[in-house]
Structure formats: C-alpha cells, structure tokens
Protein backbone atom coordinates (compact mmCIF):
# COMPACT_ATOMS: atom_id res chain seq x y z
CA UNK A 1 210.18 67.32 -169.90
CA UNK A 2 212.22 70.19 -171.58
CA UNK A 3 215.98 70.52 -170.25
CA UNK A 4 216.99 74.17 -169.25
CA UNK A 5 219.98 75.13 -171.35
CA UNK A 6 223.65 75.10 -169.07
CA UNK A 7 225.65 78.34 -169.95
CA UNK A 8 229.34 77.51 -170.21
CA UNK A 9 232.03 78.98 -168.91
CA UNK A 10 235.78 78.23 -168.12
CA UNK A 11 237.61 75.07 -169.42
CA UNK A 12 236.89 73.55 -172.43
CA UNK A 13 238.00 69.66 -172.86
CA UNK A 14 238.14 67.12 -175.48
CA UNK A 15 238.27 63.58 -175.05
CA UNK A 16 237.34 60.15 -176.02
CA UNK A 17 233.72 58.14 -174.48
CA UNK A 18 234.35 55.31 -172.47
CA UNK A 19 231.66 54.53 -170.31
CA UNK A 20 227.60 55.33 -171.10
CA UNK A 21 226.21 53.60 -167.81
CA UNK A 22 223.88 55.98 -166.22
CA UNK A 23 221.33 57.86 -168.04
CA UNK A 24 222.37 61.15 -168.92
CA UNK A 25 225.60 60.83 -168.09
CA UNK A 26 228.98 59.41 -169.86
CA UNK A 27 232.32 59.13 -168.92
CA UNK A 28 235.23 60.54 -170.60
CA UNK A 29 239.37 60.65 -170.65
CA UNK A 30 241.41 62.81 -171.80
CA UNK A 31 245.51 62.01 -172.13
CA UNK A 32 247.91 65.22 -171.79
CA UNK A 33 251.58 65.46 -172.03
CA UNK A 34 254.16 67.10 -170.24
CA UNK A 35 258.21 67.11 -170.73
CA UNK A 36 259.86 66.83 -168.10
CA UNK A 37 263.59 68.43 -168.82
CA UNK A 38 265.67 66.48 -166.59
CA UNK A 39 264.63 63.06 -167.97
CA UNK A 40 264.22 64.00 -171.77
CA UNK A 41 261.26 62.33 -171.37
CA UNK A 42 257.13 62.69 -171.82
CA UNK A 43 254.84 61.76 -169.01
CA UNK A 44 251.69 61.03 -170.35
CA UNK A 45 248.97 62.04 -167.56
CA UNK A 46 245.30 60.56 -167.86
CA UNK A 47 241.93 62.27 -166.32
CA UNK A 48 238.28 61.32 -166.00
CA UNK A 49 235.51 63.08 -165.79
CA UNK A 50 231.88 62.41 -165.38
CA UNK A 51 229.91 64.67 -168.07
CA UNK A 52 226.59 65.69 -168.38
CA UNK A 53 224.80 64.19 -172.04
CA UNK A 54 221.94 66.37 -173.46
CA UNK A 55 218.94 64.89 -174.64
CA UNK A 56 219.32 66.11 -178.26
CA UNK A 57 222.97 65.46 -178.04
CA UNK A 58 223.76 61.15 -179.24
CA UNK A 59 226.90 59.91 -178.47
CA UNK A 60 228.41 56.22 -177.72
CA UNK A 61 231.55 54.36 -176.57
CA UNK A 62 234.60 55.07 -178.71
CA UNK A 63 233.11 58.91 -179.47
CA UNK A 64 235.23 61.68 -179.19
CA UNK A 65 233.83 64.95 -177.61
CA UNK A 66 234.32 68.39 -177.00
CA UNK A 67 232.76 69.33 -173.36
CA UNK A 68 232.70 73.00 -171.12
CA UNK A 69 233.02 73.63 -167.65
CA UNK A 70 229.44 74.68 -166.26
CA UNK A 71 228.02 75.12 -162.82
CA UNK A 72 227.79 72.12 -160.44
CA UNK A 73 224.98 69.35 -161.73
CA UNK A 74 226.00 66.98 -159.46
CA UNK A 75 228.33 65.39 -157.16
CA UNK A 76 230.47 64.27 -159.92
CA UNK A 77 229.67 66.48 -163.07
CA UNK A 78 231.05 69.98 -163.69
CA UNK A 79 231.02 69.84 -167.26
CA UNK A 80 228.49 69.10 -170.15
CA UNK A 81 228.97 67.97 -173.66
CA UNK A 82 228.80 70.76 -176.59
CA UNK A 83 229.56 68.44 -179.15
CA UNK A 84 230.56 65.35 -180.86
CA UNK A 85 233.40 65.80 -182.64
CA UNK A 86 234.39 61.94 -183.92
CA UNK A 87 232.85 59.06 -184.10
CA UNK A 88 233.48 55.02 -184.02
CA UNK A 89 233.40 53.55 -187.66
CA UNK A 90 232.67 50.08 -186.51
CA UNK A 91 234.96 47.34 -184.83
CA UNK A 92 238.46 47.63 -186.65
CA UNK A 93 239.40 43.78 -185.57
C-alpha cells in the first residue's frame, strides 16, 4: 500500500520517543521552560503527543525527533514525524 504524503503546516516540535506501541504511531515529550519573575524560578512544563510514523521513516525508544503540525489523522494525532534527529547509542548503565 503506498502512503499519501501529509503537507505540513503550523508548529514544528522536537522531542524525545517514549512509547512505540501501536503501529504507526509513537509517542513523544517535549519539556519547555518558562521563568516565572516573581519566584526567580523555572517551571519546567512537560507535553505529549501522539505522532504519526511514516513507513520509510525508523525510529525507536530513546530517539529524538523533529515532527509538524498536519491536518487531523486521528483522534489523537495532529502531527507527523519529518525526521530523526538523534538517536540511542545503546544502554549507558
């Protein structure tokens, strides 16, 4: 079966594999931080998202990615992977 090619548009995130469950699908987090002024502090905010995996496109757990904002696959996914950007080297323990 050939894939139709997504067009992306909008947002553009990067972020680090953790889960490959379903088939053609991963999910990923990415970390931002934000100062807040009256604390002198960081909050460090965490999001998932549920991405769409290409066929020709091989990633794993541990992977970081760089994914766009595309139209509505399904309940969950809004975005597909471009790229891998990183990869795991192995178990550092």
């Amino acid at each position: 079966m050939v894939e139709k090619k997504l067009s992306v548009r909008g947002k553009l995130l990067e972020g680090k594999v953790l889960k490959m469950k379903a088939k053609k699908t991963a999910q990923i987090e990415i970390k931002t931080t934000k100062y807040i002024p009256k604390y002198e502090r960081y909050l460090v905010t965490r999001n998932r998202y549920s991405v769409h995996v290409p066929e020709d496109i091989t990633i794993s757990v541990g992977d970081n990615v760089l994914c766009g904002e595309t139209r509505k696959i399904s309940k969950t996914k809004s975005f597909v992977v471009i790229k891998k950007i990183d990869s795991v080297q192995g178990d550092l323990k």
